[in-house]
C-alpha atoms as a PDB file:
ATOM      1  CA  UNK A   1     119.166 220.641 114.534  1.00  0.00           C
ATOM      2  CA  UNK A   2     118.177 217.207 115.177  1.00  0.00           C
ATOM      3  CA  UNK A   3     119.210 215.802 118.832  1.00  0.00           C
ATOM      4  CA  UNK A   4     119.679 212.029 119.608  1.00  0.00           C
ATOM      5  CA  UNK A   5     116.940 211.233 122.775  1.00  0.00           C
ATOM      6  CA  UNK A   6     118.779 210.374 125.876  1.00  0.00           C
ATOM      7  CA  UNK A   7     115.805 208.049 127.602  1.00  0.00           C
ATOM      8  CA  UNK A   8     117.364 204.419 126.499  1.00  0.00           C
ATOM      9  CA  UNK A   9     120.543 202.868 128.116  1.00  0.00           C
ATOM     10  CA  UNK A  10     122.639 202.658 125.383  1.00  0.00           C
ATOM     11  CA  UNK A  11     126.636 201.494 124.925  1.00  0.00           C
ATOM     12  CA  UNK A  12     128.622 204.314 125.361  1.00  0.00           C
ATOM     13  CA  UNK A  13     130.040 205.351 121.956  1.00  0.00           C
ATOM     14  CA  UNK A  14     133.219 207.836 121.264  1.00  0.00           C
ATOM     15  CA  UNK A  15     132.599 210.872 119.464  1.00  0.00           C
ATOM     16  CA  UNK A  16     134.400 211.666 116.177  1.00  0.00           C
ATOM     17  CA  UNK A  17     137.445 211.558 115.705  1.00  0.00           C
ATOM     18  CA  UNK A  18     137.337 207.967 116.971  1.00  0.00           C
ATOM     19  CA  UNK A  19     139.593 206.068 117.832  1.00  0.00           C
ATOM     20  CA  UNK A  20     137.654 202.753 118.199  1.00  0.00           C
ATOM     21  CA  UNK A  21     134.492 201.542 116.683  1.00  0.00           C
ATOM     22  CA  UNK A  22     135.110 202.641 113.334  1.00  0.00           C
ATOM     23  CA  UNK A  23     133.171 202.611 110.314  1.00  0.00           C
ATOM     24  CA  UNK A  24     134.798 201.895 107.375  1.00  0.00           C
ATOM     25  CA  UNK A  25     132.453 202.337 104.343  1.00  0.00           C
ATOM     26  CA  UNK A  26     133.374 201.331 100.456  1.00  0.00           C
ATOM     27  CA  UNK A  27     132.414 203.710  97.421  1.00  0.00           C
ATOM     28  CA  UNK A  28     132.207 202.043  94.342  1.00  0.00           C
ATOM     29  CA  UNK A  29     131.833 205.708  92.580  1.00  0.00           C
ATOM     30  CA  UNK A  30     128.475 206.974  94.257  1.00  0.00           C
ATOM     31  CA  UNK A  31     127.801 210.196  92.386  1.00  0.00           C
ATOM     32  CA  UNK A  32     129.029 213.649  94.437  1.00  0.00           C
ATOM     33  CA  UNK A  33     125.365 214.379  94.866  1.00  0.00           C
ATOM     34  CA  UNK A  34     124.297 210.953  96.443  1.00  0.00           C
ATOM     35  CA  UNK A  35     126.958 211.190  98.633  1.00  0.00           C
ATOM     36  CA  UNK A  36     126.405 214.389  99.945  1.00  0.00           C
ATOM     37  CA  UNK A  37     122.953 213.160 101.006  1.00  0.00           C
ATOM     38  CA  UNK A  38     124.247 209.861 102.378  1.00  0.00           C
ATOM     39  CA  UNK A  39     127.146 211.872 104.399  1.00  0.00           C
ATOM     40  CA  UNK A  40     124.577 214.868 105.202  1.00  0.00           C
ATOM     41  CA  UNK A  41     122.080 212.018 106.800  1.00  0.00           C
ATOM     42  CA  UNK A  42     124.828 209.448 108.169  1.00  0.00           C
ATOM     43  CA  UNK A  43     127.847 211.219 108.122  1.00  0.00           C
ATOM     44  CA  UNK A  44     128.097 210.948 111.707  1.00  0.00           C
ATOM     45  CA  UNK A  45     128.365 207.378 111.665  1.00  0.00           C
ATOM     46  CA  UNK A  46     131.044 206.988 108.805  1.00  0.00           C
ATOM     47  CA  UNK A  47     134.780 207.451 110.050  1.00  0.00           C
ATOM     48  CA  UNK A  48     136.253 206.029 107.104  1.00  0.00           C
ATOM     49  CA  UNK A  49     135.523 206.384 103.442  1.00  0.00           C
ATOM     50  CA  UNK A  50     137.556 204.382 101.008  1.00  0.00           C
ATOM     51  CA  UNK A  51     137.263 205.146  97.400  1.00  0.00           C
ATOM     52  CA  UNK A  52     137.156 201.598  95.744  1.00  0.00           C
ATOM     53  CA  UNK A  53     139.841 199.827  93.682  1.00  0.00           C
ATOM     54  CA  UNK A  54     141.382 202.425  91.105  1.00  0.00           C
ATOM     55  CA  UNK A  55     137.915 204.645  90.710  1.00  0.00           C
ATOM     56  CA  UNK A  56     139.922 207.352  92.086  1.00  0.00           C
ATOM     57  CA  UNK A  57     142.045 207.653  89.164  1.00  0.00           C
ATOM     58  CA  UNK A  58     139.708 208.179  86.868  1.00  0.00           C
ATOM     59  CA  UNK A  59     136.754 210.050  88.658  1.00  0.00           C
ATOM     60  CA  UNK A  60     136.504 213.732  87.260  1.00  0.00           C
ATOM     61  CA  UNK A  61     135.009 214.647  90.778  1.00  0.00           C
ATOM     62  CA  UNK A  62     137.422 213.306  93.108  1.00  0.00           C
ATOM     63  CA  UNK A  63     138.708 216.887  94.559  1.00  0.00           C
ATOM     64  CA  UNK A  64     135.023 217.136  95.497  1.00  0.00           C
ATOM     65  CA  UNK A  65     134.883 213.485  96.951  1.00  0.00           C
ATOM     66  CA  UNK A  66     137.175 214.272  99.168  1.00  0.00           C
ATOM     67  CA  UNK A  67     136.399 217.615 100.384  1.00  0.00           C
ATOM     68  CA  UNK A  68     132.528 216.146 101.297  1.00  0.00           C
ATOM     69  CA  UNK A  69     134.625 213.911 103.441  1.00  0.00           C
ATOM     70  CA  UNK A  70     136.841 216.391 104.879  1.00  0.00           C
ATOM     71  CA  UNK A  71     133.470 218.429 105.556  1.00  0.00           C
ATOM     72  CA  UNK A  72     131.585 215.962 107.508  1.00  0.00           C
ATOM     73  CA  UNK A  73     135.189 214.961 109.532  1.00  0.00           C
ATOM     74  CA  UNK A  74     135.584 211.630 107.316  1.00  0.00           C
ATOM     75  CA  UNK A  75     138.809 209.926 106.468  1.00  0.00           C
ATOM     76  CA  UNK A  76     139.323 209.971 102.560  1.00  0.00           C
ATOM     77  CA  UNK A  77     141.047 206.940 101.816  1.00  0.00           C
ATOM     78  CA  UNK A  78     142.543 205.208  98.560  1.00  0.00           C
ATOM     79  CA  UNK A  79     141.780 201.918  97.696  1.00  0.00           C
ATOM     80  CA  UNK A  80     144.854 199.392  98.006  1.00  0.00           C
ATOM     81  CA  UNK A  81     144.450 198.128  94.122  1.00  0.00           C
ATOM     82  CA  UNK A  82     145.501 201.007  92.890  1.00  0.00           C
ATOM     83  CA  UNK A  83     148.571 201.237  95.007  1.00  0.00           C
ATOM     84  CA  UNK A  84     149.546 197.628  93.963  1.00  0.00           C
ATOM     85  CA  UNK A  85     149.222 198.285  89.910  1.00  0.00           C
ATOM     86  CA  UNK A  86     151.439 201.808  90.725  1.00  0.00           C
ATOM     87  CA  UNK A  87     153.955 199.082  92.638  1.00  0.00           C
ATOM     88  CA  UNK A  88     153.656 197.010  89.570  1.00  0.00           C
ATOM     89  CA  UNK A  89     154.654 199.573  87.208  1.00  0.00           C
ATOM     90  CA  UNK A  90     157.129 201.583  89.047  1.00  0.00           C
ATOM     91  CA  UNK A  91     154.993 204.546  89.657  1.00  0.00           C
ATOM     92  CA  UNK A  92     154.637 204.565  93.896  1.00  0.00           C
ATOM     93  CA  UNK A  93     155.992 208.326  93.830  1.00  0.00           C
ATOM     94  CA  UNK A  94     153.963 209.699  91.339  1.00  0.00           C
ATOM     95  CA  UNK A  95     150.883 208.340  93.286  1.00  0.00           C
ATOM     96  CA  UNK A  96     152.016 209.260  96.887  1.00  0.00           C
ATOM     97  CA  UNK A  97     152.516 213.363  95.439  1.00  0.00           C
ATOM     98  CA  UNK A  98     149.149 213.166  93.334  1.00  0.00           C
ATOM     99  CA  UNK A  99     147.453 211.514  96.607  1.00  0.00           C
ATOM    100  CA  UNK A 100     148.583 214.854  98.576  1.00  0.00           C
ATOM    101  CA  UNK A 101     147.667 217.209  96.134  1.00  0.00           C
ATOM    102  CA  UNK A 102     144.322 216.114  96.083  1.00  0.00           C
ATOM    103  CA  UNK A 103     144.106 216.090  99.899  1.00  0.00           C
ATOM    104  CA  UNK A 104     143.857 212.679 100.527  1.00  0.00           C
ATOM    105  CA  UNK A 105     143.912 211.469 104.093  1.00  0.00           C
ATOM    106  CA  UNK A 106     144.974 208.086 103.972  1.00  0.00           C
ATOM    107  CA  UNK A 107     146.424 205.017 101.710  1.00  0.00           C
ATOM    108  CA  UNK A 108     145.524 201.004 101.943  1.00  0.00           C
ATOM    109  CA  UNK A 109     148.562 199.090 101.298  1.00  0.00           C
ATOM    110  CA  UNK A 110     147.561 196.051 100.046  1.00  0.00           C
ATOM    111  CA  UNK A 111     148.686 192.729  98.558  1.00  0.00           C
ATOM    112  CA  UNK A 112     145.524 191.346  97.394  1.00  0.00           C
ATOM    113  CA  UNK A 113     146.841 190.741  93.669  1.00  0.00           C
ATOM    114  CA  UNK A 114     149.775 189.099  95.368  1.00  0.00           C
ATOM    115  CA  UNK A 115     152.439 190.629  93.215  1.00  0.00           C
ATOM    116  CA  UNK A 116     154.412 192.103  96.347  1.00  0.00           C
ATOM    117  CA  UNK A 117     157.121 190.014  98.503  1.00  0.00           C
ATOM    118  CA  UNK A 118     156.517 190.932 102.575  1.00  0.00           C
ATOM    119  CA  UNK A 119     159.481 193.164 102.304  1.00  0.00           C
ATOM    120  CA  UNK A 120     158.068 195.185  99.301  1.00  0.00           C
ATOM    121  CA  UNK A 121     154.910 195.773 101.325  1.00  0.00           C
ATOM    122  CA  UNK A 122     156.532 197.256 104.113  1.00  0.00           C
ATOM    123  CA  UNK A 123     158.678 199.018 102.908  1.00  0.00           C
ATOM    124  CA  UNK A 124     155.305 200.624 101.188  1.00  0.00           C
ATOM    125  CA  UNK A 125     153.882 201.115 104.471  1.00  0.00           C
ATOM    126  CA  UNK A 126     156.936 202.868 105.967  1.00  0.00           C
ATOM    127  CA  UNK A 127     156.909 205.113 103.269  1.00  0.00           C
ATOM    128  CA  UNK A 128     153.222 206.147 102.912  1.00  0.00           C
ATOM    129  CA  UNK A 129     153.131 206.496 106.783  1.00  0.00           C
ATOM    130  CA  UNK A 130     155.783 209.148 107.123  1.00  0.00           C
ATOM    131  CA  UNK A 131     152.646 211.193 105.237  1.00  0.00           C
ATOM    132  CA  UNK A 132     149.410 209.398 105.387  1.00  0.00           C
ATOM    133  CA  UNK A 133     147.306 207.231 107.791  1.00  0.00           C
ATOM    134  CA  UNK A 134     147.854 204.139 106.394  1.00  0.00           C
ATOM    135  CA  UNK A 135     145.837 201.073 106.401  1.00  0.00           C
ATOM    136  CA  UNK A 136     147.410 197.580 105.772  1.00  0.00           C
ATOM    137  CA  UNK A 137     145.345 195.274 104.610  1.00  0.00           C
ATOM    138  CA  UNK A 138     146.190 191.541 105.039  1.00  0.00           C
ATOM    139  CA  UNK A 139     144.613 188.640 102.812  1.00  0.00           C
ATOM    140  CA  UNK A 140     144.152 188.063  98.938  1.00  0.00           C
ATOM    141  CA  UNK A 141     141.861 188.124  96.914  1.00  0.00           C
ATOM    142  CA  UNK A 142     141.283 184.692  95.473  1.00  0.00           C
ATOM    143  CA  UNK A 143     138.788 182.241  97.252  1.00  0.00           C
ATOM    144  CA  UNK A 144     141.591 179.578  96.552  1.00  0.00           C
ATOM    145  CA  UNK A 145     144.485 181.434  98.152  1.00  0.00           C
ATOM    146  CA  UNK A 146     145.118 179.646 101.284  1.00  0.00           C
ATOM    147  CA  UNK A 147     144.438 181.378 104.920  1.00  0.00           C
ATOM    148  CA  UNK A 148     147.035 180.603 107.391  1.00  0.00           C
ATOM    149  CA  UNK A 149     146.705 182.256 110.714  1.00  0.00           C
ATOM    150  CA  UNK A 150     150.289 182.316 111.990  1.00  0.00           C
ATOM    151  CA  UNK A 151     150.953 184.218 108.424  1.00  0.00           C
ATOM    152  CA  UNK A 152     148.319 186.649 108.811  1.00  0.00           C
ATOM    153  CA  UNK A 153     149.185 187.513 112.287  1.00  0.00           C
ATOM    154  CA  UNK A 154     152.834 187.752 111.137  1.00  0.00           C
ATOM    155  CA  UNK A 155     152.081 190.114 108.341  1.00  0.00           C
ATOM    156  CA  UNK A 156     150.332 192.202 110.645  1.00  0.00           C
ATOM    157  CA  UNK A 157     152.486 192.493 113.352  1.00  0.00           C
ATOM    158  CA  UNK A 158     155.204 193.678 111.106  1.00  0.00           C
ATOM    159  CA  UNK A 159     152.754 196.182 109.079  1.00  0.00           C
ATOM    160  CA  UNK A 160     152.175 197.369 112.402  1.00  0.00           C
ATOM    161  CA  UNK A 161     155.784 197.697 113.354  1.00  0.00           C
ATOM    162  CA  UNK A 162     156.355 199.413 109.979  1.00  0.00           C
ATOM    163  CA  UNK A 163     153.685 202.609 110.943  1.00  0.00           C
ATOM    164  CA  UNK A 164     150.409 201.116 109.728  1.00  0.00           C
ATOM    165  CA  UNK A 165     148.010 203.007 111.978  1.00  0.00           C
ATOM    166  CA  UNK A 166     145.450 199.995 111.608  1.00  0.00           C
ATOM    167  CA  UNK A 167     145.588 196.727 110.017  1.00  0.00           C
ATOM    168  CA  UNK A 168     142.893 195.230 107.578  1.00  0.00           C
ATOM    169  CA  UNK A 169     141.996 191.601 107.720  1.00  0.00           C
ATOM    170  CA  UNK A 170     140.208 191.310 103.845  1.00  0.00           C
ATOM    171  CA  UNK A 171     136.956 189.916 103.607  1.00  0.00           C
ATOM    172  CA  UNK A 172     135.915 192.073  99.948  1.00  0.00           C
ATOM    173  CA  UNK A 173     132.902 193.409  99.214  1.00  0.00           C
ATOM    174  CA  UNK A 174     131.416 189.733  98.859  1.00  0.00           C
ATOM    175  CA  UNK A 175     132.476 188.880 101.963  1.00  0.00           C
ATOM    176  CA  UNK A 176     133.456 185.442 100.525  1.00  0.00           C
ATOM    177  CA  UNK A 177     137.206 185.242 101.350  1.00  0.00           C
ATOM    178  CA  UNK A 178     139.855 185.902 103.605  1.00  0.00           C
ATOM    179  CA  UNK A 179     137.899 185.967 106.900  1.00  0.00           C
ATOM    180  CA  UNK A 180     135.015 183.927 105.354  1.00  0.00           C
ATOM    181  CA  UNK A 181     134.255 180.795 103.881  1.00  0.00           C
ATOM    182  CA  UNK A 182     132.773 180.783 100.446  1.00  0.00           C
ATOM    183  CA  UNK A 183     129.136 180.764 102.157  1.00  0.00           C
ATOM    184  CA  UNK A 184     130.042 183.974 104.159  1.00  0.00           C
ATOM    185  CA  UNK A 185     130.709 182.158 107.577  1.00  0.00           C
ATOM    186  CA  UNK A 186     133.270 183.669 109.689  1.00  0.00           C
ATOM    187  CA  UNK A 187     136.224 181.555 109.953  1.00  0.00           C
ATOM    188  CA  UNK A 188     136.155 181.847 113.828  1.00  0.00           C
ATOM    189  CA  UNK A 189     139.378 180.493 114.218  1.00  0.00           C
ATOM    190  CA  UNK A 190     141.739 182.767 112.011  1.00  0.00           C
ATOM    191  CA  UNK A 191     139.459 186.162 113.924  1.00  0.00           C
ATOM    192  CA  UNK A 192     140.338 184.925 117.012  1.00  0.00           C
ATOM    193  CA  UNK A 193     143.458 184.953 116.348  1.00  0.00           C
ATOM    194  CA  UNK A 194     143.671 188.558 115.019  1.00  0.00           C
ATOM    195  CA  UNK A 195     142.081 189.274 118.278  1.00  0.00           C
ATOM    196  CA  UNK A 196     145.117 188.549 120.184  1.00  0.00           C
ATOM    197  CA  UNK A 197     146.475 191.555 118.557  1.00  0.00           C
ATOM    198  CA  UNK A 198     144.201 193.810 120.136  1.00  0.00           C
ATOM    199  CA  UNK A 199     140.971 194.376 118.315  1.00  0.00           C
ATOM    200  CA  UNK A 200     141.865 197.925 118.950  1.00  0.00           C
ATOM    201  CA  UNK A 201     144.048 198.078 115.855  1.00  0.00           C
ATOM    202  CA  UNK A 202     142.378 195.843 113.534  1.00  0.00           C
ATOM    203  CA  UNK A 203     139.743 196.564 111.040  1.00  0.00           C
ATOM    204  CA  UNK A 204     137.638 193.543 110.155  1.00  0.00           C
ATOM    205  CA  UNK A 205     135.490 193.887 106.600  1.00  0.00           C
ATOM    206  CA  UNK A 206     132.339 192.991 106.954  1.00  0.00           C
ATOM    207  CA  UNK A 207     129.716 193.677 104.287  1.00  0.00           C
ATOM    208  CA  UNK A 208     127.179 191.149 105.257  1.00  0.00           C
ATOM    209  CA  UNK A 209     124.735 191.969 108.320  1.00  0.00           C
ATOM    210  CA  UNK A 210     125.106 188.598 109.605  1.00  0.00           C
ATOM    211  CA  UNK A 211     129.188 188.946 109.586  1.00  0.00           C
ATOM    212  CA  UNK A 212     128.447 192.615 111.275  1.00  0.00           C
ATOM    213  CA  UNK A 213     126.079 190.912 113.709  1.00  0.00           C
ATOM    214  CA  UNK A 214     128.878 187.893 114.857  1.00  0.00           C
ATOM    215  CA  UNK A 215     131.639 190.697 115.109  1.00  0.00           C
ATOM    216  CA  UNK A 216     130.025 192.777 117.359  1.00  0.00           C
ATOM    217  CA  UNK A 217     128.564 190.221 119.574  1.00  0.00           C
ATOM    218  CA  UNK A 218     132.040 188.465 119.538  1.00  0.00           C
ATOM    219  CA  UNK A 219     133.885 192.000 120.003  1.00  0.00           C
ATOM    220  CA  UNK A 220     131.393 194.508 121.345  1.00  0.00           C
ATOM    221  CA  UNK A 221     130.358 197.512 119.719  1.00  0.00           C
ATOM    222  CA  UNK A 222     133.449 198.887 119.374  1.00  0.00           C
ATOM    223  CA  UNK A 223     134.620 196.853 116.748  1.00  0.00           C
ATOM    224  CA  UNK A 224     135.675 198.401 114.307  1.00  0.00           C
ATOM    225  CA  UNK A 225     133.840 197.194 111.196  1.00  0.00           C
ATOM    226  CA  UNK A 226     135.056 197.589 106.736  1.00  0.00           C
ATOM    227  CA  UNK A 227     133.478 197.477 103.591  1.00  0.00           C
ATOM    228  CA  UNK A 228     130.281 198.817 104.514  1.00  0.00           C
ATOM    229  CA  UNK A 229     127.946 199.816 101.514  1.00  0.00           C
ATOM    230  CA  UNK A 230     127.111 203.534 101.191  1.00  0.00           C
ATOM    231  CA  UNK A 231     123.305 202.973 101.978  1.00  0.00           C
ATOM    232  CA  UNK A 232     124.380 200.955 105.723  1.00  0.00           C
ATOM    233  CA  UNK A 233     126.431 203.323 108.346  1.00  0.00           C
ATOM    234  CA  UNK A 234     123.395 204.382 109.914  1.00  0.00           C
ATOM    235  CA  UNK A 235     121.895 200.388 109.844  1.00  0.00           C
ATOM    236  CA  UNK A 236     124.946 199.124 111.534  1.00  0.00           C
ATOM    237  CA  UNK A 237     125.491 202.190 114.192  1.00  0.00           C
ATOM    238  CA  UNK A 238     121.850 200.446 115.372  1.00  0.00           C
ATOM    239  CA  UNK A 239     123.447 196.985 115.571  1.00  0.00           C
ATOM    240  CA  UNK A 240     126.391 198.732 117.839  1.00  0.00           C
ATOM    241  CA  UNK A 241     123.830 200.220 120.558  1.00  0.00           C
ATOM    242  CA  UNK A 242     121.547 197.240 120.020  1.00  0.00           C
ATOM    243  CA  UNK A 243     118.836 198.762 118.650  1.00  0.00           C
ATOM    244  CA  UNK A 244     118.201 196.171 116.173  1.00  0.00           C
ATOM    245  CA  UNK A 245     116.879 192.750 117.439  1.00  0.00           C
ATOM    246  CA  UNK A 246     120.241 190.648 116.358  1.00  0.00           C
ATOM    247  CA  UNK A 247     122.201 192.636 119.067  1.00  0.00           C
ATOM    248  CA  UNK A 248     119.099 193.495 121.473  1.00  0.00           C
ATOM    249  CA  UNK A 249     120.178 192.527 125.435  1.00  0.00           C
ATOM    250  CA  UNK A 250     117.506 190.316 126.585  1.00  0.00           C
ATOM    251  CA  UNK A 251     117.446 191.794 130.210  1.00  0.00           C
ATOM    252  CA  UNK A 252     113.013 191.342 130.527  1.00  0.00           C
ATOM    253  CA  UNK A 253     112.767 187.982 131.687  1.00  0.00           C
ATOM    254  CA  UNK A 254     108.970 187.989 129.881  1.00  0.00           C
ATOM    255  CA  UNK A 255     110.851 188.268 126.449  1.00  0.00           C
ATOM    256  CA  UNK A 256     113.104 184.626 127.405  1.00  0.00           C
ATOM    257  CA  UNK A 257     109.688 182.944 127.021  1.00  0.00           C
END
């Protein structure tokens, strides 16, 4: 069994289950195989696992899925879309007893598609937390949608109130809204902001390196980091401890130069 060398000074990192520092990875519908060798080689460095959009409703292998998370002490978690169309169409219940008979660990409440009032959405996380870790995910979708801080904050603070065990500030998998400008720059304003919150609780997505890179050099490694592709857990667990030169200290005065 592989062991981690011990002759670097390192950040100090929690063990799994963490409570901190998370890593929040998105699968688009990797193949049961491929993740089983991404889990088996970085499954130490994934807490969370959300299965993308609505792919869980249709993938004939999700009962697998989630027991290679639940093997390699990963939090199985359902995409918010699909927990906005159920909203839409009256069918919350049916997905909160199918979610639980397939074993799945946690829910995003959403209102990306922005088809929810604030009241709706709680009342969705209330529910889903009396059974599930939820995540509550604040932001929409659409690059146009205006991003007001006092709104987000509010929004989180009462998802918060209402049992969310973390909040989600959206970025997507482009990492082109929400917290970012449409070139990817961090809107360093509205994450400040969050930050009076208590980083603690807040999950910021960040698919980009260079978004991964500002967050933890703003935060620290134990940010706690979303929307990571499948093929980066292990990449950005070296940008936590500073193994990579983006988040290197400089502490040898010949390397200033």
């Amino acid at each position: 069994m592989w062991e981690t060398p011990d002759f670097l000074e390192l950040p100090v990192r929690q063990g799994k289950p963490r409570q901190t520092g998370l890593t929040h990875v998105l699968d688009k519908g990797l193949p049961t195989s491929a993740l089983e060798g991404v889990l088996a080689g970085a499954g130490q460095f994934v807490d969370v696992l959300k299965i993308g959009w609505g792919t869980a409703y249709i993938d004939p292998h999700l009962k697998a899925r989630v027991a290679l998370c639940h093997s390699h002490g990963v939090i199985s978690c359902l995409g918010g879309t699909l927990l906005e169309i159920c909203q839409a169409q009256g069918r919350v219940a049916e997905l909160r007893n199918w979610a639980s008979d397939i074993g799945i660990d946690a829910v995003e409440v959403s209102n990306g598609m922005q088809m929810m009032t604030t009241i709706q959405k709680n009342s969705l996380v209330s529910r889903f937390a009396q059974e599930f870790i939820v995540l509550a995910e604040t932001g929409a979708k659409d690059a146009s949608a205006p991003v007001v801080a006092e709104q987000w904050i509010s929004e989180m603070r009462a998802d918060l109130d209402a049992g969310a065990s973390y909040v989600i500030a959206e970025g997507r998998e482009s990492g082109t809204v929400g917290l970012y400008d449409t070139d990817g720059s961090l809107r360093t304003d509205l994450v400040e902001s969050i930050a009076t919150l208590g980083t603690e609780r807040v999950i910021f997505e960040a698919p980009r390196k260079a978004q991964q890179v500002e967050l933890i050099r703003r935060f620290g490694p134990t940010v706690n980091i979303g929307n990571i592709a499948l093929e980066d857990p292990l990449a950005v667990e070296t940008l936590r401890l500073g193994l990579r030169a983006d988040t290197a200290p400089r502490t040898n005065p010949a390397c200033r130069r």
